[in-house]
PDB file of N, CA and C in Angstrom:
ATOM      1  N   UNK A   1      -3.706 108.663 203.946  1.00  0.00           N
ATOM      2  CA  UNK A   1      -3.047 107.960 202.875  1.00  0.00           C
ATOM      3  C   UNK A   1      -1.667 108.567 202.648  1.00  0.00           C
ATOM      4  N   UNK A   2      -1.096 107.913 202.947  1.00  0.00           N
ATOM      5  CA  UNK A   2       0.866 107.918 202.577  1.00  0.00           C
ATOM      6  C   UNK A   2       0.829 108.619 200.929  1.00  0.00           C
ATOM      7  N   UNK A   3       1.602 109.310 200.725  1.00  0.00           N
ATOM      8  CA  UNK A   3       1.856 110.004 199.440  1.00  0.00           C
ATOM      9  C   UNK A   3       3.422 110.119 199.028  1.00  0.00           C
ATOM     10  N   UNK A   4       4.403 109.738 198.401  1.00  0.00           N
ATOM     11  CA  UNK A   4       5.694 109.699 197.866  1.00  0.00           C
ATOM     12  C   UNK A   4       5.658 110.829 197.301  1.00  0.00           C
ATOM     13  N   UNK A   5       6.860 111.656 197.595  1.00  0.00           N
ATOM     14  CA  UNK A   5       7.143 112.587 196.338  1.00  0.00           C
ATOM     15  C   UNK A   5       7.627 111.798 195.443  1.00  0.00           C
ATOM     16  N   UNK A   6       7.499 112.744 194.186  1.00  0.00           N
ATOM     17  CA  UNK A   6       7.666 111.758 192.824  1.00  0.00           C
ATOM     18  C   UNK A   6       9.514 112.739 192.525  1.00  0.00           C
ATOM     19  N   UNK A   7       9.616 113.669 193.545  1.00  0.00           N
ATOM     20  CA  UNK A   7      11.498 114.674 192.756  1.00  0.00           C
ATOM     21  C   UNK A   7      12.277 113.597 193.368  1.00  0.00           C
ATOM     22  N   UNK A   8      12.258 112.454 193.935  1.00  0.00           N
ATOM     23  CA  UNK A   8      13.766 111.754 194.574  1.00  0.00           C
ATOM     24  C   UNK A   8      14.014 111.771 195.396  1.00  0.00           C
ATOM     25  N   UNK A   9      13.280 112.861 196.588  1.00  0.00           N
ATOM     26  CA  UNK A   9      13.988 113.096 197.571  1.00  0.00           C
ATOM     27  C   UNK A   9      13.187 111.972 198.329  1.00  0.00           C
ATOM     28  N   UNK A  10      12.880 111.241 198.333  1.00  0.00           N
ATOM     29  CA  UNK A  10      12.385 110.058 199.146  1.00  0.00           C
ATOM     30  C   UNK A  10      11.725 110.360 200.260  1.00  0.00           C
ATOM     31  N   UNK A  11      10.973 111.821 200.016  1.00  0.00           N
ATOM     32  CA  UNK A  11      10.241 112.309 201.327  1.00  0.00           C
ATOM     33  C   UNK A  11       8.825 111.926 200.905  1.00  0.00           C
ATOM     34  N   UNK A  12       7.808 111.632 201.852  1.00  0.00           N
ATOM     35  CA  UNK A  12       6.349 111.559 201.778  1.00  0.00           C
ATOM     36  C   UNK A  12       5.478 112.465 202.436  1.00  0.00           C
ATOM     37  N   UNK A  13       4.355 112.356 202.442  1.00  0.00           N
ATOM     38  CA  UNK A  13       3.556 112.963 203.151  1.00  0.00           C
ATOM     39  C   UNK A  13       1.954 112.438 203.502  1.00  0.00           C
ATOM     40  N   UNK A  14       1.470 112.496 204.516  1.00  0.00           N
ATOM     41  CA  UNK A  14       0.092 111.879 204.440  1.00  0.00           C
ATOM     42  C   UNK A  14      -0.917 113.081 204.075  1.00  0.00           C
ATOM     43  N   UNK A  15      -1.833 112.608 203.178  1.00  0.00           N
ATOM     44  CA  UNK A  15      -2.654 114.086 202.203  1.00  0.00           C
ATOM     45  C   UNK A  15      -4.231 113.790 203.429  1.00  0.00           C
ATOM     46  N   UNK A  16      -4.166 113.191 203.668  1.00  0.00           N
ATOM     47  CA  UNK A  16      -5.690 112.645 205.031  1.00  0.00           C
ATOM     48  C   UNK A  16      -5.092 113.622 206.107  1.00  0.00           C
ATOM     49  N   UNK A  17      -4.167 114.106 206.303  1.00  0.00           N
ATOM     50  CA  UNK A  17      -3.795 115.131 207.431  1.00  0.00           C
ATOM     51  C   UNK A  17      -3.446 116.260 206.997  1.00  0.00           C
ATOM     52  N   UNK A  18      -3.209 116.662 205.692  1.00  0.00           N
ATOM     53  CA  UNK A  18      -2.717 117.707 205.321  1.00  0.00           C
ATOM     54  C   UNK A  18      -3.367 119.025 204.705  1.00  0.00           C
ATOM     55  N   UNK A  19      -3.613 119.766 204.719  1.00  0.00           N
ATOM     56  CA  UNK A  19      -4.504 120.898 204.210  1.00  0.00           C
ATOM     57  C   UNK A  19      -4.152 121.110 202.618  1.00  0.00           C
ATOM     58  N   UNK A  20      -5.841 120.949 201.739  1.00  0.00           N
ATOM     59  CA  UNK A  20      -4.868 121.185 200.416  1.00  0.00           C
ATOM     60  C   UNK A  20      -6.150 122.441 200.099  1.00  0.00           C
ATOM     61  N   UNK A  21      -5.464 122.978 199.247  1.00  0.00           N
ATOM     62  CA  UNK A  21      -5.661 123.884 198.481  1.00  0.00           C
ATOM     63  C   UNK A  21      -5.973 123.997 197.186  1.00  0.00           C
ATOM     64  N   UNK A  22      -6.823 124.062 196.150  1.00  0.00           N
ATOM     65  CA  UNK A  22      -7.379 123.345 195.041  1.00  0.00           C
ATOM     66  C   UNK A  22      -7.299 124.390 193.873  1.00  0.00           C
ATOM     67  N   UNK A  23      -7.070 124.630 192.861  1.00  0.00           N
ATOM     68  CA  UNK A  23      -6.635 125.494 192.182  1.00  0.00           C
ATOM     69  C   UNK A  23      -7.616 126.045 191.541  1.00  0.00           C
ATOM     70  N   UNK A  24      -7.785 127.649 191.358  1.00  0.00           N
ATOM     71  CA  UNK A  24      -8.780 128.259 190.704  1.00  0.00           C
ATOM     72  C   UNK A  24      -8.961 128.133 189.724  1.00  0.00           C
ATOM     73  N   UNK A  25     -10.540 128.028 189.324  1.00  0.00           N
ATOM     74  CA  UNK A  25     -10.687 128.187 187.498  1.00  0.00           C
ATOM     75  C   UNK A  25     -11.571 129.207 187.130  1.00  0.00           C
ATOM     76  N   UNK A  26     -11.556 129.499 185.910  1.00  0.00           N
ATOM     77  CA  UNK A  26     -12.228 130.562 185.157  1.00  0.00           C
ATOM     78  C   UNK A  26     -13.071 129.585 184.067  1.00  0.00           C
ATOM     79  N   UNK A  27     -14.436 130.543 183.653  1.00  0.00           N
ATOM     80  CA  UNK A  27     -14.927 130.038 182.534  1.00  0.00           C
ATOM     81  C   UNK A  27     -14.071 131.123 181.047  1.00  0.00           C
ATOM     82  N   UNK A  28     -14.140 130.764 180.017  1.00  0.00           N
ATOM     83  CA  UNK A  28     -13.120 131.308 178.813  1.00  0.00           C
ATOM     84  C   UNK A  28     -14.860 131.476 178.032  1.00  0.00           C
ATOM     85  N   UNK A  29     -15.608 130.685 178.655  1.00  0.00           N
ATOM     86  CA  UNK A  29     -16.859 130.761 177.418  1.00  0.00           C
ATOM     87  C   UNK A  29     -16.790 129.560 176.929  1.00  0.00           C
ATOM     88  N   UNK A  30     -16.156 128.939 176.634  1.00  0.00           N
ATOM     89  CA  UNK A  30     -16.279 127.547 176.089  1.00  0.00           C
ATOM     90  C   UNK A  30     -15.746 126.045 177.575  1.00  0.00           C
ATOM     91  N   UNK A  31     -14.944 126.291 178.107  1.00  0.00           N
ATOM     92  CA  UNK A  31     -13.670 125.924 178.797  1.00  0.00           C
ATOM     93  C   UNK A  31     -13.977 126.184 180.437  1.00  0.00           C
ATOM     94  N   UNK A  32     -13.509 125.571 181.124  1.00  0.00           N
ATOM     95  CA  UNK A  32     -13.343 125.795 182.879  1.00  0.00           C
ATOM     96  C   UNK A  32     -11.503 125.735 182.661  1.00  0.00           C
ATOM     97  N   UNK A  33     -10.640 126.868 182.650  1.00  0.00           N
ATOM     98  CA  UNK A  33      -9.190 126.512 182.762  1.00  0.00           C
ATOM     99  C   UNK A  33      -9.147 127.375 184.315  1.00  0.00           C
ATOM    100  N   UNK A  34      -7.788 126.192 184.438  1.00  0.00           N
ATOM    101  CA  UNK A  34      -6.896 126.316 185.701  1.00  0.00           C
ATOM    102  C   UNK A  34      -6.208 127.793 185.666  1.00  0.00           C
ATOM    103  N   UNK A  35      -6.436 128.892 186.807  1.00  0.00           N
ATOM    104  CA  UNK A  35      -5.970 129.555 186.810  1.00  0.00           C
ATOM    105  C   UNK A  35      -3.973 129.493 187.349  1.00  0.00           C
ATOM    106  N   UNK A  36      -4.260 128.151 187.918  1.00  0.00           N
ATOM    107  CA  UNK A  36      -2.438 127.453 187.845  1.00  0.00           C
ATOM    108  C   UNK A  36      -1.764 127.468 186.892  1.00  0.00           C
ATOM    109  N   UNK A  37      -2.438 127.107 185.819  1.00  0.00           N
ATOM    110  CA  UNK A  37      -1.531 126.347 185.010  1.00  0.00           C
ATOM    111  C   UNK A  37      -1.704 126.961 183.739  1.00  0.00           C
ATOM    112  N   UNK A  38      -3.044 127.349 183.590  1.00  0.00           N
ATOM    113  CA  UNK A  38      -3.749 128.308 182.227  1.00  0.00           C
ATOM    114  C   UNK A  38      -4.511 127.528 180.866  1.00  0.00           C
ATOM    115  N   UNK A  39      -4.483 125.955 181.969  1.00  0.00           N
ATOM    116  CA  UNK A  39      -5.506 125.108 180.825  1.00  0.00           C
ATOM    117  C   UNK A  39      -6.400 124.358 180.902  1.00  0.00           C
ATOM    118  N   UNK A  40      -6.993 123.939 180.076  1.00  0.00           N
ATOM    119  CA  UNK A  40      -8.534 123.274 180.375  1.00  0.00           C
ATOM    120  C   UNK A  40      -7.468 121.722 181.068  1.00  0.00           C
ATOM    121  N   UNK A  41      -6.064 121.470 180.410  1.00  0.00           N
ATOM    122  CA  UNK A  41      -6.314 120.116 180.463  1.00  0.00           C
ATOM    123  C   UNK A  41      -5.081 119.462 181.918  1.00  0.00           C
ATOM    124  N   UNK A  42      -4.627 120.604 182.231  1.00  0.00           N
ATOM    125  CA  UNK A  42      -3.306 120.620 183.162  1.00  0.00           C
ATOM    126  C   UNK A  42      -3.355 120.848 184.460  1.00  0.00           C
ATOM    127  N   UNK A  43      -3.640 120.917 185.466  1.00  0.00           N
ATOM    128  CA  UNK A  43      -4.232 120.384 186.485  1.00  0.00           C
ATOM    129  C   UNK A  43      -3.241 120.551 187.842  1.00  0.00           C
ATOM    130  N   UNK A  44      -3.414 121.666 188.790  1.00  0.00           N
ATOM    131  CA  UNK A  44      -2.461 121.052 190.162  1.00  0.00           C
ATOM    132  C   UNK A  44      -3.436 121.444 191.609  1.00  0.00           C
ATOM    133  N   UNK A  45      -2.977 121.243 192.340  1.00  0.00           N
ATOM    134  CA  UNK A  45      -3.130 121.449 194.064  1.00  0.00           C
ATOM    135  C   UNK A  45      -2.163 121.609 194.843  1.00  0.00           C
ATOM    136  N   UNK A  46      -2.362 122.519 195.610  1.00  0.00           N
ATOM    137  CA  UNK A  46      -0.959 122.427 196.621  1.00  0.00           C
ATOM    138  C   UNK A  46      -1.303 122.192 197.657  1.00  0.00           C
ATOM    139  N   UNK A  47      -0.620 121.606 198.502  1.00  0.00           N
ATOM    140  CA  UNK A  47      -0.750 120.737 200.393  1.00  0.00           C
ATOM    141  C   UNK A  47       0.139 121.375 200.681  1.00  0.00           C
ATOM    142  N   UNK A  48      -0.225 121.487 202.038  1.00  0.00           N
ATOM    143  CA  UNK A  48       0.615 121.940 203.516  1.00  0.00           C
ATOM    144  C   UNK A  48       0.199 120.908 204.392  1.00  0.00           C
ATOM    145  N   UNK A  49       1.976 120.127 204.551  1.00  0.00           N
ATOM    146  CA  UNK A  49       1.872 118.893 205.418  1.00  0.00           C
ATOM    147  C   UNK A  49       1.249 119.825 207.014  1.00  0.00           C
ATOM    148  N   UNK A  50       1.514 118.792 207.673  1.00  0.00           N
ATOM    149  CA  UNK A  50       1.475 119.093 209.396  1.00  0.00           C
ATOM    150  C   UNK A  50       2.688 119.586 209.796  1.00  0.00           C
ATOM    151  N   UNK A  51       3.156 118.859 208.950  1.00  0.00           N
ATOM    152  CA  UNK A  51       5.433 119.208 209.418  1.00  0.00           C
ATOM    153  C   UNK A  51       5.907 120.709 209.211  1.00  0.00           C
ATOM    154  N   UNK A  52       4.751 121.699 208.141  1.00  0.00           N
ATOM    155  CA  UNK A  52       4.562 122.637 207.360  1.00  0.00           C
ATOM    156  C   UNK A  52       5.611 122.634 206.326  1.00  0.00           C
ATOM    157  N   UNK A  53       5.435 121.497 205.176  1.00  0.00           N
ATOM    158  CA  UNK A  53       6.401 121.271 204.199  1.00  0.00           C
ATOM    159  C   UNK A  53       4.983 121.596 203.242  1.00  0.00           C
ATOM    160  N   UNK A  54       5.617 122.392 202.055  1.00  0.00           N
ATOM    161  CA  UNK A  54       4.398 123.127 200.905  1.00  0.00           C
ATOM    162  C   UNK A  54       4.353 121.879 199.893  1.00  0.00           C
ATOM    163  N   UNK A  55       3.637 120.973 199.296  1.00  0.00           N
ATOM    164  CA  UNK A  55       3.648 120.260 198.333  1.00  0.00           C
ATOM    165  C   UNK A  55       2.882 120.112 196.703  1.00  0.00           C
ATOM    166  N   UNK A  56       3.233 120.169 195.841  1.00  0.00           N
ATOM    167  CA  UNK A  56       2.500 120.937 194.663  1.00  0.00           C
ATOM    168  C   UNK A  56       2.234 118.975 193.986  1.00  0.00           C
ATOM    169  N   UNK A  57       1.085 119.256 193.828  1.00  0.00           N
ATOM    170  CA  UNK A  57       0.457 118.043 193.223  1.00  0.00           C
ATOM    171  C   UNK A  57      -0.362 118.415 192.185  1.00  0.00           C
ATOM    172  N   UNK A  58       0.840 117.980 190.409  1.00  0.00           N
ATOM    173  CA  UNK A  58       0.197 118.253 188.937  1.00  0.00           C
ATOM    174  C   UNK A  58      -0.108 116.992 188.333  1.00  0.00           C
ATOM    175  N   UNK A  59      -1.570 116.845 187.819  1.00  0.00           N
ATOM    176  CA  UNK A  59      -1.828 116.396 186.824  1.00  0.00           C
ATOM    177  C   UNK A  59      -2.650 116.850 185.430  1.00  0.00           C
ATOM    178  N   UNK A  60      -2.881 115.809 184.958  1.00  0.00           N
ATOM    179  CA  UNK A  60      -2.859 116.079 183.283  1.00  0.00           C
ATOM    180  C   UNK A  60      -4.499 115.309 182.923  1.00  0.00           C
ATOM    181  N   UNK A  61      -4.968 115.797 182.510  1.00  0.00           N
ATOM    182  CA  UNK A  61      -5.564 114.769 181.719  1.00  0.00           C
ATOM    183  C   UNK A  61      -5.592 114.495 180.139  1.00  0.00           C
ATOM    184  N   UNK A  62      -4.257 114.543 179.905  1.00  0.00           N
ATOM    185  CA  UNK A  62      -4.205 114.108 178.457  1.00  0.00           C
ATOM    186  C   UNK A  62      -3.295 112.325 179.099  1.00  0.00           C
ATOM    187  N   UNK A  63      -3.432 111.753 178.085  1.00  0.00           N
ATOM    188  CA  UNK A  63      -3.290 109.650 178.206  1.00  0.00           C
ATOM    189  C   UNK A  63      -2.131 110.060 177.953  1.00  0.00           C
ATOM    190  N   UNK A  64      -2.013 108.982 178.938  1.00  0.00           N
ATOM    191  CA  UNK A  64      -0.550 108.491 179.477  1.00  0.00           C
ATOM    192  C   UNK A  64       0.388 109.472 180.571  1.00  0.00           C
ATOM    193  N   UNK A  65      -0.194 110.749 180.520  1.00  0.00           N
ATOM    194  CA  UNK A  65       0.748 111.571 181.659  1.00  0.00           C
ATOM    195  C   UNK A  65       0.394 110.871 183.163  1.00  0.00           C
ATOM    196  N   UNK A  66       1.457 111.669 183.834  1.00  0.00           N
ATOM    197  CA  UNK A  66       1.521 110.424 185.162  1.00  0.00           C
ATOM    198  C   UNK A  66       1.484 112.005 186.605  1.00  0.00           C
ATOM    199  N   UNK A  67       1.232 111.591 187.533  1.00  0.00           N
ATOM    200  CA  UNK A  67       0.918 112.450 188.355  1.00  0.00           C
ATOM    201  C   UNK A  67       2.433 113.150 188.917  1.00  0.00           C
ATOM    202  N   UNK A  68       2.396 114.341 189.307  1.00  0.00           N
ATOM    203  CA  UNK A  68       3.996 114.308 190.290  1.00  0.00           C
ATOM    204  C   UNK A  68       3.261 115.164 191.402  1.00  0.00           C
ATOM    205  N   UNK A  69       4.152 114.905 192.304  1.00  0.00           N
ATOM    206  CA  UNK A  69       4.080 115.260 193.804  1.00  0.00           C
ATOM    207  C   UNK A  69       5.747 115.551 194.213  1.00  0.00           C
ATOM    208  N   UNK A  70       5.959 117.350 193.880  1.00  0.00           N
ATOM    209  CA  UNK A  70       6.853 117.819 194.525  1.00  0.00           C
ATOM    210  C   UNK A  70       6.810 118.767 195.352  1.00  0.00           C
ATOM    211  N   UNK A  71       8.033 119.170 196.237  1.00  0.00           N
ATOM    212  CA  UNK A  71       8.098 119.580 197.242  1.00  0.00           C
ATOM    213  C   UNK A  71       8.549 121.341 196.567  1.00  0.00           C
ATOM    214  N   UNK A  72       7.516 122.505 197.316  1.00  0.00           N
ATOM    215  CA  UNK A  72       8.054 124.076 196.917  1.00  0.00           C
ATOM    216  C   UNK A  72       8.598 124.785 197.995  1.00  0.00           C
ATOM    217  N   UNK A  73       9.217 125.487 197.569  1.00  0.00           N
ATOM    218  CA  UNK A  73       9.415 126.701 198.412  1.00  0.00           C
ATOM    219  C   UNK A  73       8.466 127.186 198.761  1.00  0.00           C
ATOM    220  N   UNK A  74       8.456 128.265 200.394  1.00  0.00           N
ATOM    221  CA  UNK A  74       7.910 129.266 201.019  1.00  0.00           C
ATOM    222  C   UNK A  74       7.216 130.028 199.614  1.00  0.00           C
ATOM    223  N   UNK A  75       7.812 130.603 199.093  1.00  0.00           N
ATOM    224  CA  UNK A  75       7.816 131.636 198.281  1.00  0.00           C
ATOM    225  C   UNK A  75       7.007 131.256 197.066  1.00  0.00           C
ATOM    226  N   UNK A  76       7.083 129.868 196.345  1.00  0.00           N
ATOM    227  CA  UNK A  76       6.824 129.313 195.007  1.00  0.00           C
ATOM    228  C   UNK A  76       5.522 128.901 195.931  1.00  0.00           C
ATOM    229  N   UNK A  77       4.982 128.314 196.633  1.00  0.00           N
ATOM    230  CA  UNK A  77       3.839 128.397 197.665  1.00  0.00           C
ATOM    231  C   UNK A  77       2.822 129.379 197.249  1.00  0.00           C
ATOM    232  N   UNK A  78       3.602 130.459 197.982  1.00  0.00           N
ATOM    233  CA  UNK A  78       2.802 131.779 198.194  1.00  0.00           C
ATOM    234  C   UNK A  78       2.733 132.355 196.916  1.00  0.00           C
ATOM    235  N   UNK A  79       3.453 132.640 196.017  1.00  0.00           N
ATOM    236  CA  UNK A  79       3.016 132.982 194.616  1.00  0.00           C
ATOM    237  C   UNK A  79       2.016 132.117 194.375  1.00  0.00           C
ATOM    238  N   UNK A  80       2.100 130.447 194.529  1.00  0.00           N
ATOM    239  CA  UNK A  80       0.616 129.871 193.730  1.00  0.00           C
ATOM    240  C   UNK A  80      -0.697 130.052 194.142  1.00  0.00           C
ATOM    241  N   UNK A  81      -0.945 130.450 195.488  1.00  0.00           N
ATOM    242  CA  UNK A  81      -1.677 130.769 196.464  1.00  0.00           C
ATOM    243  C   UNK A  81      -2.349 132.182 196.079  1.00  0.00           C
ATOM    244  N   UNK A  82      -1.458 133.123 195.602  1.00  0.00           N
ATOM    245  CA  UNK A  82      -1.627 134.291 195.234  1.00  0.00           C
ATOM    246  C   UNK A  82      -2.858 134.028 193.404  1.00  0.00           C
ATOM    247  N   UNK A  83      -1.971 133.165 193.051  1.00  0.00           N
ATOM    248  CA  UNK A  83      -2.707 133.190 191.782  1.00  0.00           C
ATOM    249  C   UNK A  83      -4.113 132.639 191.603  1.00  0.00           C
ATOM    250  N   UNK A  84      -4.029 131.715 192.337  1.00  0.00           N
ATOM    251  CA  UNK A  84      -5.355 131.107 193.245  1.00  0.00           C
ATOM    252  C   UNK A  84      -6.411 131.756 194.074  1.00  0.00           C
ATOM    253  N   UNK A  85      -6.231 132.618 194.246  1.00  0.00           N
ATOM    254  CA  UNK A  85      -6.964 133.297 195.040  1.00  0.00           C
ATOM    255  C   UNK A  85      -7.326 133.168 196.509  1.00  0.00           C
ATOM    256  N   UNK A  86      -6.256 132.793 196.848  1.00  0.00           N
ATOM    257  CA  UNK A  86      -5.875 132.330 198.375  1.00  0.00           C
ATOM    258  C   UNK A  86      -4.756 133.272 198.945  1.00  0.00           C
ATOM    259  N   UNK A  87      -5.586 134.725 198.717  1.00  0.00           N
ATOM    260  CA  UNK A  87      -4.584 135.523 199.434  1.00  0.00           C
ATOM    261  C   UNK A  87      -4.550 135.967 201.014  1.00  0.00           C
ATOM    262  N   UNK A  88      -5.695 135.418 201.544  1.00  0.00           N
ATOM    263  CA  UNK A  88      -5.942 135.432 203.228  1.00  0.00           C
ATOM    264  C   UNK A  88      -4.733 134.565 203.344  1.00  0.00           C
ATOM    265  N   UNK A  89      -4.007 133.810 202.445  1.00  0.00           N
ATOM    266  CA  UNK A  89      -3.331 132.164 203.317  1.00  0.00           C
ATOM    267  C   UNK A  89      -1.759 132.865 203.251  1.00  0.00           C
ATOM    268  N   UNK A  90      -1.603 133.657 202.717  1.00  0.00           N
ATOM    269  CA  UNK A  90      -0.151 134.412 202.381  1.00  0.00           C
ATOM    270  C   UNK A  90       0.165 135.084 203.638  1.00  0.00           C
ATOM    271  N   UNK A  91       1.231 135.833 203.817  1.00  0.00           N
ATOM    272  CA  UNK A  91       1.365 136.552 205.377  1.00  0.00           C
ATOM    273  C   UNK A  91       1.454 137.900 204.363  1.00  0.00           C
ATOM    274  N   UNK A  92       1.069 138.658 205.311  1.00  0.00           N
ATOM    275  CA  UNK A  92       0.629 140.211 204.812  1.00  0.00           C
ATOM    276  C   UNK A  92       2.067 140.451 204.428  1.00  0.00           C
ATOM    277  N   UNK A  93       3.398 140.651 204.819  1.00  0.00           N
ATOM    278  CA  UNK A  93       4.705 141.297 204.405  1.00  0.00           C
ATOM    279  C   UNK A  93       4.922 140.516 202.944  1.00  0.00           C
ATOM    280  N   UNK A  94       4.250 139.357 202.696  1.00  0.00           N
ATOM    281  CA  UNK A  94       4.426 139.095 201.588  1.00  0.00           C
ATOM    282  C   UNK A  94       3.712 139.875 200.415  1.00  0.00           C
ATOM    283  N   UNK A  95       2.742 139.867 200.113  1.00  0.00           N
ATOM    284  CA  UNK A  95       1.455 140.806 199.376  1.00  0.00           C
ATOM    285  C   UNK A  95       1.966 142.300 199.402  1.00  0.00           C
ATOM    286  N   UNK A  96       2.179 142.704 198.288  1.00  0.00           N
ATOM    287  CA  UNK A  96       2.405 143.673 197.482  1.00  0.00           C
ATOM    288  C   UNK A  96       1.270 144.901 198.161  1.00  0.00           C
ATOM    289  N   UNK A  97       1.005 146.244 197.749  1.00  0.00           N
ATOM    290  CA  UNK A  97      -0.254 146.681 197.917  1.00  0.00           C
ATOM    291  C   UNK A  97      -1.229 146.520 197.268  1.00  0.00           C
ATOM    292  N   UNK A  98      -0.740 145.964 195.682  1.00  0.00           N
ATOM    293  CA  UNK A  98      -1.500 145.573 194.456  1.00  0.00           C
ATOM    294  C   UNK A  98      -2.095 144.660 194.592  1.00  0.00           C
ATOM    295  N   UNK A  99      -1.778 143.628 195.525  1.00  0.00           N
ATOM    296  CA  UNK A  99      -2.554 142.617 196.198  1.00  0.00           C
ATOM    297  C   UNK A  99      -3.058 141.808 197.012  1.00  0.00           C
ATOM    298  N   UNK A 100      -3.471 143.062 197.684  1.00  0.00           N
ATOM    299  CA  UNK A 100      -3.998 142.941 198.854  1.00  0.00           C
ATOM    300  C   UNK A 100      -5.808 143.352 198.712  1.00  0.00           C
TER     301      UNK A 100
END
C-alpha cells in the first residue's frame, strides 16, 4: 500500500515492503502509555523504506486529529529506536556505553 508523506515533500513510500517498528509501552498502573510520545493517547511508528529512507508515522486518538507521515533523520531514527527499545537496530558507534 502506497503511503504519502503528509511534510510536502511529495515523497511516498510503500508500508507492505517496509520494515516498521512499533513503539514501546509501559503499564503506569492505570494506563498502557507510549514510551514515544509519553501518553496513553498519542501514538507513533517508525518505517524503514527499502530505499532506506526512516519514516515516523503519529497518531492520536483524541477526534478529529489526522495522521502524519514524515520523513527523519539517521539520527532522530536512532534516538526513537533507542527509546523504544530497539537498541540491537542502532549501529554500535552510535550507543553511548550507558546504552548498550
Amino acid at each position: 500500500m502506497r503511503v504519502n508523506l503528509t511534510d510536502g515533500s511529495s515523497k511516498w513510500f510503500d508500508v507492505d515492503k517496509a520494515t516498521v517498528y512499533d513503539e514501546a509501552t509501559y503499564h503506569d498502573g492505570r494506563n498502557f502509555i507510549s514510551q514515544a510520545t509519553g501518553s496513553q493517547w498519542d501514538h507513533e511508528e517508525l518505517y524503514r523504506t527499502r530505499s532506506g529512507m526512516w519514516v515516523l508515522h503519529s497518531w492520536s486518538q483524541w477526534q478529529g486529529s489526522t495522521d502524519s507521515y514524515t520523513q527523519s533523520s539517521a539520527e532522530e531514527a536512532y534516538d526513537w529506536l533507542i527509546r523504544n527499545d530497539y537498541h540491537d537496530q542502532v549501529p554500535a558507534g552510535y550507543l553511548s556505553d550507558a546504552e548498550v
